[in-house]
N, C-alpha and C. Protein backbone atom coordinates (compact mmCIF):
# COMPACT_ATOMS: atom_id res chain seq x y z
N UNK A 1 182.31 60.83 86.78
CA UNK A 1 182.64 62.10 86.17
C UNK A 1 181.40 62.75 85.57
N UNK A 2 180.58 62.18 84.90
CA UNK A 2 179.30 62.67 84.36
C UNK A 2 178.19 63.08 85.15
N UNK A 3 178.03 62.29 86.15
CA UNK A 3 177.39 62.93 87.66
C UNK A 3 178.27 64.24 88.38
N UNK A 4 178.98 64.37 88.02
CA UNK A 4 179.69 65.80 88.49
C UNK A 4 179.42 67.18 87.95
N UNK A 5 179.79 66.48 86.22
CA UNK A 5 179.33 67.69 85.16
C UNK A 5 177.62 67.91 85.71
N UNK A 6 176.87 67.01 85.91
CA UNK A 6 175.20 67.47 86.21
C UNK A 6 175.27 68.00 87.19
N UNK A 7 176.46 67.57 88.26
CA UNK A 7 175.77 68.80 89.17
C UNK A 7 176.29 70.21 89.28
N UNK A 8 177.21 70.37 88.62
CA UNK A 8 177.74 71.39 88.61
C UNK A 8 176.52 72.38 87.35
N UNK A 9 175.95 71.47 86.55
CA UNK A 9 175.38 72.27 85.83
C UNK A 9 173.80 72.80 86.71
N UNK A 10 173.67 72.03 87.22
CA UNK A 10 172.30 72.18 88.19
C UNK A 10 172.36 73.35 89.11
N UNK A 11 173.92 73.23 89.56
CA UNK A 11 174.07 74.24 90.51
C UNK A 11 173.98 75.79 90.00
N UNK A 12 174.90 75.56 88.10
CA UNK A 12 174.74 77.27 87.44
C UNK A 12 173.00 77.31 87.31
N UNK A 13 172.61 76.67 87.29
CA UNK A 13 170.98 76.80 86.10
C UNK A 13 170.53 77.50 87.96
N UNK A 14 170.11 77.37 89.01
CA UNK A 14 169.66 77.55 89.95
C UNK A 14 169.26 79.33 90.09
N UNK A 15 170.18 79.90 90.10
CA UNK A 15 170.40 81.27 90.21
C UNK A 15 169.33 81.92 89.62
N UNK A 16 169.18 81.27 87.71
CA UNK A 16 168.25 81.54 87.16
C UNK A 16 166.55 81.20 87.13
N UNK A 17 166.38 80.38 87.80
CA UNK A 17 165.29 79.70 88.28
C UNK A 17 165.20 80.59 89.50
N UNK A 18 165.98 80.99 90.51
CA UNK A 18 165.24 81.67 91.83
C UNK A 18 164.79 83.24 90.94
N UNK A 19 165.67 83.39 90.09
CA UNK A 19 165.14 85.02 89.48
C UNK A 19 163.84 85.00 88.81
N UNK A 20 163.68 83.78 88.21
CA UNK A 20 161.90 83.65 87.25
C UNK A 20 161.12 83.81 88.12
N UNK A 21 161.39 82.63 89.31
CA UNK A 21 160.38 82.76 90.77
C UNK A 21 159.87 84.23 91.39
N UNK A 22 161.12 85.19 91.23
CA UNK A 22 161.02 86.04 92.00
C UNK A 22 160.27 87.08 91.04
N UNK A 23 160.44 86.88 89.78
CA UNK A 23 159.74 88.12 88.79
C UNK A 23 158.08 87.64 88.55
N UNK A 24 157.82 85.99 88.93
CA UNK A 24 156.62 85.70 88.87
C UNK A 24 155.67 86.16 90.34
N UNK A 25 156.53 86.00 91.20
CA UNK A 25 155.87 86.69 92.60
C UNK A 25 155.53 88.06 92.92
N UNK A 26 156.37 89.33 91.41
CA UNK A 26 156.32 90.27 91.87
C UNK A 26 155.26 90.30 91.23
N UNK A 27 154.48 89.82 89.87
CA UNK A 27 154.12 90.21 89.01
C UNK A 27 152.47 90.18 89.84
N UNK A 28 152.86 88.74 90.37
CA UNK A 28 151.21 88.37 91.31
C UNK A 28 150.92 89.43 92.14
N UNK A 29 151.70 89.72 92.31
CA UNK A 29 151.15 91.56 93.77
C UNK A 29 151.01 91.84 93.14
N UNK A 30 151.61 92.61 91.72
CA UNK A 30 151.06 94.12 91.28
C UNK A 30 149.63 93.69 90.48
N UNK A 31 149.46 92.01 90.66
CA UNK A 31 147.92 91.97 89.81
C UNK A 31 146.43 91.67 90.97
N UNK A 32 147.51 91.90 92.41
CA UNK A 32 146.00 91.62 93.40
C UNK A 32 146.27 90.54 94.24
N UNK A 33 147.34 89.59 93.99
CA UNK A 33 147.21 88.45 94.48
C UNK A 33 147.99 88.13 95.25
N UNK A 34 147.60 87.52 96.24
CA UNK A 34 148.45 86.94 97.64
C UNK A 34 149.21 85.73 96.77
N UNK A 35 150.36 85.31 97.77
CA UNK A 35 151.26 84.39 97.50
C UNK A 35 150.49 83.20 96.79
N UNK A 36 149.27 82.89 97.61
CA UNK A 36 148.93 81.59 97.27
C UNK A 36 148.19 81.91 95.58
N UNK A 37 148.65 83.31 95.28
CA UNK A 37 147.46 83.44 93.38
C UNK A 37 146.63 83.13 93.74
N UNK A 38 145.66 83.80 95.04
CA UNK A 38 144.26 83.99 94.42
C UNK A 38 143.84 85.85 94.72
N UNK A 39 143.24 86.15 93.97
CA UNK A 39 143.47 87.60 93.82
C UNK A 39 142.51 88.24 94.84
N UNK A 40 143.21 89.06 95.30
CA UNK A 40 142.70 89.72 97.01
C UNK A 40 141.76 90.79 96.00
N UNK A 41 140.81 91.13 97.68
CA UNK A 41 139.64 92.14 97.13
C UNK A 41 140.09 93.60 97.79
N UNK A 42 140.34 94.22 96.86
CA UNK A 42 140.89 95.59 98.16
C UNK A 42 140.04 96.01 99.12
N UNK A 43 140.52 96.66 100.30
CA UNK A 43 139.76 96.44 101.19
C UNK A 43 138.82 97.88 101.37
N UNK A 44 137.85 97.80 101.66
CA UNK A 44 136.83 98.30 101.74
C UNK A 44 135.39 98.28 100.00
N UNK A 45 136.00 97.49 99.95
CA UNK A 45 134.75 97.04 98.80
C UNK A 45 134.34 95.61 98.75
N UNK A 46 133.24 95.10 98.03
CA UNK A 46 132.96 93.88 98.40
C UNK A 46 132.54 92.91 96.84
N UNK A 47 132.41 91.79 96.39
CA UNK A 47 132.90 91.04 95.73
C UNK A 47 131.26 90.42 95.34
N UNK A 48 130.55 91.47 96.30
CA UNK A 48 129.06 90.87 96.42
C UNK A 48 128.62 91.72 95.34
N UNK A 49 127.72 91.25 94.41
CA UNK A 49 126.78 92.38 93.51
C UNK A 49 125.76 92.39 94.53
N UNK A 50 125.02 93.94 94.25
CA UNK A 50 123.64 94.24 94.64
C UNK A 50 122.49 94.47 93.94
N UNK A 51 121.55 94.39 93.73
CA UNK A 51 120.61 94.97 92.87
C UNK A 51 120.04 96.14 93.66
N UNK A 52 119.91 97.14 92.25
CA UNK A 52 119.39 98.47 92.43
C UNK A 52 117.98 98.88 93.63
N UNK A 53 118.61 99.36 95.03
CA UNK A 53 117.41 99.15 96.04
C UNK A 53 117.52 98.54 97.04
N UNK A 54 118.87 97.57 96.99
CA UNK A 54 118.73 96.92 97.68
C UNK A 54 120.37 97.02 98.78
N UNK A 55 120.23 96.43 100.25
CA UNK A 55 121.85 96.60 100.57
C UNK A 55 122.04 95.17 101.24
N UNK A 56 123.45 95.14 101.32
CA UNK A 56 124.05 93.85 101.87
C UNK A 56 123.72 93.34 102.61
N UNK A 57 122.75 94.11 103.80
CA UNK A 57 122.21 93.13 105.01
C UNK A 57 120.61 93.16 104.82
N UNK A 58 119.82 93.35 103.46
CA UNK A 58 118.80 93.37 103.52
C UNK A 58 118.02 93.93 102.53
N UNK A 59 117.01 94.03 102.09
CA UNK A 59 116.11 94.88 101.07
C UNK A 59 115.64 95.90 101.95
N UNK A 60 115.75 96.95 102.00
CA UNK A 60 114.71 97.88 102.67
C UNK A 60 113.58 98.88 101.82
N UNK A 61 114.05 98.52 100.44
CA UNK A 61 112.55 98.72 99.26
C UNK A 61 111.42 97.87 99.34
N UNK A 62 112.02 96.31 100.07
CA UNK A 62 111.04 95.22 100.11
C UNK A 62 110.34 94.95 101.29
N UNK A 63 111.23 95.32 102.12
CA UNK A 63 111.13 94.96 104.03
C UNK A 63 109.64 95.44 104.19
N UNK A 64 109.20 96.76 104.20
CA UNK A 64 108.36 97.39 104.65
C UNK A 64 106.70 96.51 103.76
N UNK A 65 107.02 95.99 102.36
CA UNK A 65 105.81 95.35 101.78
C UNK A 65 105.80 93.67 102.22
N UNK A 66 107.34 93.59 102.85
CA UNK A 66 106.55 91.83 103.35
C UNK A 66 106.08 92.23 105.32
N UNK A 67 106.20 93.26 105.66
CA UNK A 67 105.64 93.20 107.10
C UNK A 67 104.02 93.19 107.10
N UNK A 68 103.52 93.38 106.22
CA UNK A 68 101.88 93.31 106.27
C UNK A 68 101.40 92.65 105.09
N UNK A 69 100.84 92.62 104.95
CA UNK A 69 100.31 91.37 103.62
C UNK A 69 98.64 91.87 103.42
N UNK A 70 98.01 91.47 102.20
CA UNK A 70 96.61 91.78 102.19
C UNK A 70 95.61 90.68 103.12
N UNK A 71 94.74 91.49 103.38
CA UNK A 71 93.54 90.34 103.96
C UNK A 71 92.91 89.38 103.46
N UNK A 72 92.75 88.39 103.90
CA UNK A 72 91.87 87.36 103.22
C UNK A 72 90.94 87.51 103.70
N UNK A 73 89.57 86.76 102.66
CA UNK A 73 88.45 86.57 103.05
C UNK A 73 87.86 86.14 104.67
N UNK A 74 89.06 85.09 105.09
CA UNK A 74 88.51 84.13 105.88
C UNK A 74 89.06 84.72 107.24
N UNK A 75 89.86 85.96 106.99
CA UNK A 75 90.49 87.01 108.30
C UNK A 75 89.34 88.08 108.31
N UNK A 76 88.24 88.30 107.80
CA UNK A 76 87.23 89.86 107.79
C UNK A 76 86.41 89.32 108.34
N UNK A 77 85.41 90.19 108.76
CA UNK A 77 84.10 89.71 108.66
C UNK A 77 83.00 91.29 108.18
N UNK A 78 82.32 90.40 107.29
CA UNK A 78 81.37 92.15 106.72
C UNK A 78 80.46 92.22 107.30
N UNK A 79 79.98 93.18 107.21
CA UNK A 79 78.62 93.83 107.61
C UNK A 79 78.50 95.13 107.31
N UNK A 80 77.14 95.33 107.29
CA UNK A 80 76.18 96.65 106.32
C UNK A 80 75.96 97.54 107.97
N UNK A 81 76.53 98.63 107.41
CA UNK A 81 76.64 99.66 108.35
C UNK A 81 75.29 100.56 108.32
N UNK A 82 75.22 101.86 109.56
CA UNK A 82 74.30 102.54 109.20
C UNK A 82 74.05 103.37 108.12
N UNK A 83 72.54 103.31 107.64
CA UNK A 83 72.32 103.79 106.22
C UNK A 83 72.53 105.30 106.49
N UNK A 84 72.88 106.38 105.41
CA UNK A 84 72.77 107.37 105.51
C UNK A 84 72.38 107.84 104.39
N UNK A 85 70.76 108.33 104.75
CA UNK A 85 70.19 108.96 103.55
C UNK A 85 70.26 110.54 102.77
N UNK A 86 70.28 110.31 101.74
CA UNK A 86 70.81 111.47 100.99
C UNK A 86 69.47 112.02 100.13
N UNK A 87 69.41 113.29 99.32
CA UNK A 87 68.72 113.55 98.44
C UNK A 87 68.58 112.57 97.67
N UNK A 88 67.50 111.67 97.52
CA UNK A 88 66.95 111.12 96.92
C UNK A 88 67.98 109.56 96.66
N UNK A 89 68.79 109.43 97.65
CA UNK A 89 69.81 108.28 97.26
C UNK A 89 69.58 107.21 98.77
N UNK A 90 70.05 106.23 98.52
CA UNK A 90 70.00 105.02 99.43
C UNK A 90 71.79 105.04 99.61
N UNK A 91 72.58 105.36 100.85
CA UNK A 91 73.28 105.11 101.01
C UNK A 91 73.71 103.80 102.35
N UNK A 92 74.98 103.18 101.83
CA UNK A 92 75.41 102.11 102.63
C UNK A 92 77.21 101.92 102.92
N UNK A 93 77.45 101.87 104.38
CA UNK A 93 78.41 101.69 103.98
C UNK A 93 78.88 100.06 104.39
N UNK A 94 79.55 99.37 103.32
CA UNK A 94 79.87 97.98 103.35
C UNK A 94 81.77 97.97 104.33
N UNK A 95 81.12 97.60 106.12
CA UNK A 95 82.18 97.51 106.53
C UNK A 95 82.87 95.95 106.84
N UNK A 96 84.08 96.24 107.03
CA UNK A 96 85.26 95.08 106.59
C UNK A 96 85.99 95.14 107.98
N UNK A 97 85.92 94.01 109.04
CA UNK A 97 86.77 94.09 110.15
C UNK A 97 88.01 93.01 109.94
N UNK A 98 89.10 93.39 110.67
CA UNK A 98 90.52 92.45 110.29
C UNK A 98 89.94 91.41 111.96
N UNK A 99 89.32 90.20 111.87
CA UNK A 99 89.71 89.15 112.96
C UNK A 99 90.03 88.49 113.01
N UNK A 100 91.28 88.64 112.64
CA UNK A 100 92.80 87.58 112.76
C UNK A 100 93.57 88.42 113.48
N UNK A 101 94.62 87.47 114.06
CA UNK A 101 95.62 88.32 115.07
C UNK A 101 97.18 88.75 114.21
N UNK A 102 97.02 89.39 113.05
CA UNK A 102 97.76 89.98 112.99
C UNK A 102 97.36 91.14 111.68
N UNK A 103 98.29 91.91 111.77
CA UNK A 103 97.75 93.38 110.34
C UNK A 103 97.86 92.81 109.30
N UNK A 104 96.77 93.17 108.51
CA UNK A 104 96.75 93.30 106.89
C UNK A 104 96.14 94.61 106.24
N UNK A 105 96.10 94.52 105.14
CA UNK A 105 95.95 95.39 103.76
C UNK A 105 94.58 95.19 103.06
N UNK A 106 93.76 96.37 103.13
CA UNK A 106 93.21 96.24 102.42
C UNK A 106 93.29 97.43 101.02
N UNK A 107 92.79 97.33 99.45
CA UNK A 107 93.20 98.24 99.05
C UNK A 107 92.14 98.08 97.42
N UNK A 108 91.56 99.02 97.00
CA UNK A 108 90.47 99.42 96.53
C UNK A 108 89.13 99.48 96.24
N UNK A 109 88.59 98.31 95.38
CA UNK A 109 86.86 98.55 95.68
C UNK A 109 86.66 97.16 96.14
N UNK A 110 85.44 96.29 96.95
CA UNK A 110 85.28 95.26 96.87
C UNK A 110 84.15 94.98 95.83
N UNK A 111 83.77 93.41 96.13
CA UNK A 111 82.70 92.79 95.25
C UNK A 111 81.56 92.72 95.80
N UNK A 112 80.34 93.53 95.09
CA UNK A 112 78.91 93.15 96.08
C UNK A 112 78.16 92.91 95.05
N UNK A 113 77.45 91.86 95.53
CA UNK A 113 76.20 91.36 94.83
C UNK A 113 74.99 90.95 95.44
N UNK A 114 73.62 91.59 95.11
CA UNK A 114 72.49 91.45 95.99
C UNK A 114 72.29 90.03 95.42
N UNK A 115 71.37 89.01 96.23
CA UNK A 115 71.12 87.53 96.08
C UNK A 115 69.87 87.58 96.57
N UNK A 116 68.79 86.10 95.59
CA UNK A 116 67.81 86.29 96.41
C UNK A 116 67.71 85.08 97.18
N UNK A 117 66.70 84.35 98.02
CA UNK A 117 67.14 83.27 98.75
C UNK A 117 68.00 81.70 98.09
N UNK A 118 67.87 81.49 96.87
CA UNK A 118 68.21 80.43 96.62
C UNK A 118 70.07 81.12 95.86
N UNK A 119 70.60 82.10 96.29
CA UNK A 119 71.72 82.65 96.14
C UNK A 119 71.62 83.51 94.59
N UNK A 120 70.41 83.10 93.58
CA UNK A 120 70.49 84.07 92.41
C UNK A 120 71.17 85.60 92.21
N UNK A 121 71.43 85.84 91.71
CA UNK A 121 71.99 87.15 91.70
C UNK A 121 70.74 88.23 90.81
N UNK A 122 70.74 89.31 91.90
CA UNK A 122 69.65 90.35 91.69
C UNK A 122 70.37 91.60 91.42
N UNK A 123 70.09 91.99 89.74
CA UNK A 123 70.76 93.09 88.68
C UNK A 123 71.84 92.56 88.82
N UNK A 124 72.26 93.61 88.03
CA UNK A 124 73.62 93.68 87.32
C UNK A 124 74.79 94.06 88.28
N UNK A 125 75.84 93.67 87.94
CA UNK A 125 77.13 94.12 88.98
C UNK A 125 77.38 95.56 89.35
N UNK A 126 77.35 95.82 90.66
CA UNK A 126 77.53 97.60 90.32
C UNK A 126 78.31 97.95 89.64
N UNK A 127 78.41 99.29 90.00
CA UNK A 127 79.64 100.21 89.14
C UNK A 127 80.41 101.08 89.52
N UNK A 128 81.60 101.14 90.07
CA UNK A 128 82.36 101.71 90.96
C UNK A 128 82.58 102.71 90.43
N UNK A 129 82.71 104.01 91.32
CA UNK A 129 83.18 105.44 91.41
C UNK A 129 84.28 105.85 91.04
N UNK A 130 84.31 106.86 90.47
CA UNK A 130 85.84 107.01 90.23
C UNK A 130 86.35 107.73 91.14
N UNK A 131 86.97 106.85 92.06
CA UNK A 131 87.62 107.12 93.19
C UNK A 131 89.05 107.05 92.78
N UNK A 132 90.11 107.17 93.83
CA UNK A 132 91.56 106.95 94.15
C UNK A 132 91.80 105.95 94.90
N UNK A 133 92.23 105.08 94.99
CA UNK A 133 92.49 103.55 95.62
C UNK A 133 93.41 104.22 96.59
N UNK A 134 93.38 103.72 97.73
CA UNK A 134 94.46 103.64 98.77
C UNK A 134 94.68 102.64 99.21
N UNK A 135 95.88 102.42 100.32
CA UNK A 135 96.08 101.20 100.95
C UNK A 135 95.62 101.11 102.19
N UNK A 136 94.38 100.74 102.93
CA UNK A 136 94.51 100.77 104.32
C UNK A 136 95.09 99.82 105.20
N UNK A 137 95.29 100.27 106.25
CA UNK A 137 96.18 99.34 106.97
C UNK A 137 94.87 98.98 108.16
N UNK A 138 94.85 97.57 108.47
CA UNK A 138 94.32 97.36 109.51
C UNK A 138 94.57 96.32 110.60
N UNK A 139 94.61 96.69 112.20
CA UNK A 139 95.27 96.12 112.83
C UNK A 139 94.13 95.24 113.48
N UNK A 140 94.30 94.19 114.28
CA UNK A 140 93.29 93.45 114.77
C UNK A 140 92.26 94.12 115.51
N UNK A 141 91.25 93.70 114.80
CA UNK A 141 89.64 94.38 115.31
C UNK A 141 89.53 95.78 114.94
N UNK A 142 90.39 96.14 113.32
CA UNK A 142 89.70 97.38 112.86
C UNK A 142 89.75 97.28 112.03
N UNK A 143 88.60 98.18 111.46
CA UNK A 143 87.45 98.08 110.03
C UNK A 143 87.90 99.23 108.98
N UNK A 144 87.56 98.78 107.92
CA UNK A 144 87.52 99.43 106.54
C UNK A 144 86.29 99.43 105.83
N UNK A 145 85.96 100.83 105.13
CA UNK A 145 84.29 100.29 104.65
C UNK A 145 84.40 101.11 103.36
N UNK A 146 83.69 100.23 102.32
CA UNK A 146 82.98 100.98 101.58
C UNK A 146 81.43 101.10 100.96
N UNK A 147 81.73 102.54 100.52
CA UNK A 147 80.46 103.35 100.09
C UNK A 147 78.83 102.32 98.86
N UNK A 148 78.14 101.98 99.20
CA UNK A 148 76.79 101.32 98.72
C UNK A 148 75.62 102.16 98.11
N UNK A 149 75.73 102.69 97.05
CA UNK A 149 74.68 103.88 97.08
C UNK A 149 73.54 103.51 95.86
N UNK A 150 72.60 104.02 95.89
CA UNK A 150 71.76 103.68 94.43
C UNK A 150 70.37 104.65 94.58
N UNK A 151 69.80 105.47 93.68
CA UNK A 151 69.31 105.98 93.85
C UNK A 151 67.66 105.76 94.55
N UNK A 152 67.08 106.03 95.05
CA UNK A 152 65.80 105.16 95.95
C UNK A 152 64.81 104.92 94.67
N UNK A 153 64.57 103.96 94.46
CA UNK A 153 63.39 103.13 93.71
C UNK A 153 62.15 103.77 93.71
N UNK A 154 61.33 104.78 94.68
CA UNK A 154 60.57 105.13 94.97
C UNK A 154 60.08 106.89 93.64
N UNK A 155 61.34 106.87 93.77
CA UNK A 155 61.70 108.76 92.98
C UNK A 155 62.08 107.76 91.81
N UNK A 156 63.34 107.04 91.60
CA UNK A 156 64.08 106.60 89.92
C UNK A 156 62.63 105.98 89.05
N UNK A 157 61.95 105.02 89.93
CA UNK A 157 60.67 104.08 89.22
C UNK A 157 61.77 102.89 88.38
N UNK A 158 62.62 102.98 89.19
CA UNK A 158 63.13 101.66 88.64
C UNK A 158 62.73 100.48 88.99
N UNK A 159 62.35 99.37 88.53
CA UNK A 159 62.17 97.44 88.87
C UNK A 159 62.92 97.50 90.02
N UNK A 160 61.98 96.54 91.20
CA UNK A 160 62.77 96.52 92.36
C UNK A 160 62.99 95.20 93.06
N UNK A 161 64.01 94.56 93.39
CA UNK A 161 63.68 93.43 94.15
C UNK A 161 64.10 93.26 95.50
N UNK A 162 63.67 92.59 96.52
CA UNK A 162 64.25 92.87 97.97
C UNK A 162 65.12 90.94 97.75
N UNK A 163 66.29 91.62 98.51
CA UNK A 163 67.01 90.78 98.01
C UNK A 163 66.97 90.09 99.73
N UNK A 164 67.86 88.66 99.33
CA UNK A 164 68.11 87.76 100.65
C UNK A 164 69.79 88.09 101.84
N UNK A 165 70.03 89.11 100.78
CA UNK A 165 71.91 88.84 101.09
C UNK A 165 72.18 89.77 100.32
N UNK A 166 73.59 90.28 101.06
CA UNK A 166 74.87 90.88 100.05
C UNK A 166 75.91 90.42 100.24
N UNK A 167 76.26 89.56 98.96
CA UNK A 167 77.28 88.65 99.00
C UNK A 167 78.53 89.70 98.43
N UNK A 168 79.33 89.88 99.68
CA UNK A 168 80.75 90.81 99.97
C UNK A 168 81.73 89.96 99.39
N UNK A 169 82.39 90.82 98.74
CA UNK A 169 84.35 90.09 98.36
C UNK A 169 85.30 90.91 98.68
N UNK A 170 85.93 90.77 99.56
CA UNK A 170 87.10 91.74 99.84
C UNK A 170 88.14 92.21 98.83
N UNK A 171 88.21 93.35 98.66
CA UNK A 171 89.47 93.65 97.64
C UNK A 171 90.33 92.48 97.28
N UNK A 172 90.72 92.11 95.78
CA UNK A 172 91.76 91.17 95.79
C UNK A 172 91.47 89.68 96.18
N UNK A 173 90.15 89.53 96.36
CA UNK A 173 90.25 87.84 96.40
C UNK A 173 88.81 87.76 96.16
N UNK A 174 89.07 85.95 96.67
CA UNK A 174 87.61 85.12 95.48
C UNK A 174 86.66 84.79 95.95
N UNK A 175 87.40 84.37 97.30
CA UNK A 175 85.67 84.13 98.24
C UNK A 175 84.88 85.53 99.23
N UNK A 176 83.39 85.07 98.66
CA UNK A 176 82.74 86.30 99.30
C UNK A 176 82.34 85.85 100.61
N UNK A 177 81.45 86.81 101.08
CA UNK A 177 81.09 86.33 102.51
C UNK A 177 79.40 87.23 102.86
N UNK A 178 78.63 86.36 102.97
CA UNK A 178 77.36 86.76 102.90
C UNK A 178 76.88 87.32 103.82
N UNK A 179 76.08 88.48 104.04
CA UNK A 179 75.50 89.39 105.12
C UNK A 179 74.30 89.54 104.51
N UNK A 180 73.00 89.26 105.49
CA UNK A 180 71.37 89.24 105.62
C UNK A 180 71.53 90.87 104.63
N UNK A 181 70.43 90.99 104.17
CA UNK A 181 70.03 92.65 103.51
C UNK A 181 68.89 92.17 104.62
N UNK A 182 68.59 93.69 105.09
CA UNK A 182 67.47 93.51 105.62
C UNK A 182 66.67 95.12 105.32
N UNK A 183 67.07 96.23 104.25
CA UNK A 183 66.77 97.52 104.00
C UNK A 183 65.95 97.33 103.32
N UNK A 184 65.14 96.39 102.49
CA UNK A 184 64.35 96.47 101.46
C UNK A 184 64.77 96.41 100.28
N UNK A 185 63.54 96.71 99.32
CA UNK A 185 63.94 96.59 98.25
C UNK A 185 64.78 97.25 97.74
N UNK A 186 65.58 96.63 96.74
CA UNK A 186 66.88 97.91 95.64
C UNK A 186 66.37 97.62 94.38
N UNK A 187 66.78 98.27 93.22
CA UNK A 187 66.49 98.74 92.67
C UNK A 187 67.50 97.48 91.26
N UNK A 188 66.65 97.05 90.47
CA UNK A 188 67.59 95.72 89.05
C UNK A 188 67.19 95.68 87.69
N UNK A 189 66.43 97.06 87.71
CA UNK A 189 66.20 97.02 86.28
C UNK A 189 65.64 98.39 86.09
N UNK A 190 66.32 98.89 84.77
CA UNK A 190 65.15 100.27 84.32
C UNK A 190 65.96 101.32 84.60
N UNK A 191 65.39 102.44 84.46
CA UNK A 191 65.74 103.43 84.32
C UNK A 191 67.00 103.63 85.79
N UNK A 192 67.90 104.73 85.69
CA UNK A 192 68.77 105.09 87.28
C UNK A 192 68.62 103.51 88.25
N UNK A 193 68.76 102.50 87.59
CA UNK A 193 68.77 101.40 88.13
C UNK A 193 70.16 100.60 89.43
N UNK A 194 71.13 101.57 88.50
CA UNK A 194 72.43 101.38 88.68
C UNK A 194 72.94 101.51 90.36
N UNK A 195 73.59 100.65 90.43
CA UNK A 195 74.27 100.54 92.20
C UNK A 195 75.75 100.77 91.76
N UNK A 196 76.01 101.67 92.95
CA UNK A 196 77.48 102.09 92.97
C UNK A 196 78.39 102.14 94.06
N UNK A 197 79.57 101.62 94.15
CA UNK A 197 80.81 101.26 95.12
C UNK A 197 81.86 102.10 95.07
N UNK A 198 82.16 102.59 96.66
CA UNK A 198 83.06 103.28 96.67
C UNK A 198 84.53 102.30 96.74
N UNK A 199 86.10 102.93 96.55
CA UNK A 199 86.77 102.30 97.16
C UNK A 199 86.69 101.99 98.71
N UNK A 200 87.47 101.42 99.35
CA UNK A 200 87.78 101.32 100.72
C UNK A 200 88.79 102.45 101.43
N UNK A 201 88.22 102.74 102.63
CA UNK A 201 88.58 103.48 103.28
C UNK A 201 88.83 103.65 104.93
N UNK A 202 89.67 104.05 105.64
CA UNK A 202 89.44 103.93 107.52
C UNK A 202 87.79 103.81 107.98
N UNK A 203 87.83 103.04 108.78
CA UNK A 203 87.21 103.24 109.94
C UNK A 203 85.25 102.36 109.11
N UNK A 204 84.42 102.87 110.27
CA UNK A 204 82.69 102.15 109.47
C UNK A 204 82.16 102.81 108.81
N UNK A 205 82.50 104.10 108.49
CA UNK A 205 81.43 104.92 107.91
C UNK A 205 80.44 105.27 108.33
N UNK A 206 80.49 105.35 109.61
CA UNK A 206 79.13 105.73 110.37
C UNK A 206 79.50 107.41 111.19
């Protein structure tokens, strides 16, 4: 008899249990969520954050600065171009070839320093122009150069020493790369003593 009363009571309680079920299933749709409660993404938007610049299949603020990269030392090779003389100035232009097989960057002034044979360094560091930096682009087996100027020793009466080398540094890095001087003396002390560097720019300067 007491197993009867339970089931008869099991059977009223039921009705009310399928209605909770059914007010908890409606409640999950109107909050996003499929049957199984996990909450759907409406469709046409995405669940992904982006950062500012950037899109879902890619950076294209970034794309274009990792396809070329700057040059290294050990991809150039320098050399002292033809001189072009000016009113009373010694001009040079210090050119930069890409010989590696693929493009790089070069981009504002490099490092020159006259040396005498045992590598000493002859005067003081030049002093770059106030130029505008650009970026050049260079593809295998083309050059970038810059400007070498100082006024001629002969007119300034500045101290002169003929140096062994001009030890080159490419924009942006540490190792230089040495090229014979073979123009004579320049000019390391005294009066209009001063040597001056342009940024980098297309092509030899010739």
């Amino acid at each position: 008899m007491g197993r009867a009363r339970a089931f008869h009571a099991l059977h009223r309680a039921t009705p009310l249990v399928s209605a909770v079920a059914l007010v908890a299933l409606l409640a999950a749709c109107d909050n996003g969520a499929d049957s199984s409660g996990a909450v759907q993404t409406p469709v046409g938007t995405s669940s992904r954050t982006t950062e500012p610049g950037t899109a879902g299949t890619g950076s294209p603020a970034t794309e274009p600065a990792a396809s070329t990269t700057r040059c290294h030392t050990s991809e150039l090779r320098a050399s002292i171009g033809r001189p072009s003389p000016g009113a009373g100035q010694r001009n040079f232009p210090i050119v930069l070839t890409n010989t590696a097989d693929r493009t790089c960057t070069v981009r504002g002034y490099p490092g020159a320093a006259f040396v005498d044979a045992s590598g000493k360094q002859l005067g003081p560091d030049p002093k770059r122009s106030p130029d505008t930096p650009t970026t050049v682009t260079l593809a295998p087996g083309r050059s970038a150069w810059a400007g070498l100027s100082f006024a001629s020793p002969e007119i300034s009466g500045a101290r002169t020493a003929t140096p062994e080398a001009l030890l080159v540094t490419p924009p942006d890095e540490r190792d230089s790369i040495e090229v014979a001087w073979t123009a004579g003396e320049v000019p390391v002390a005294g009066n209009e003593s001063s040597v001056f560097l342009t940024v980098v720019q297309p092509g030899t300067g010739g």
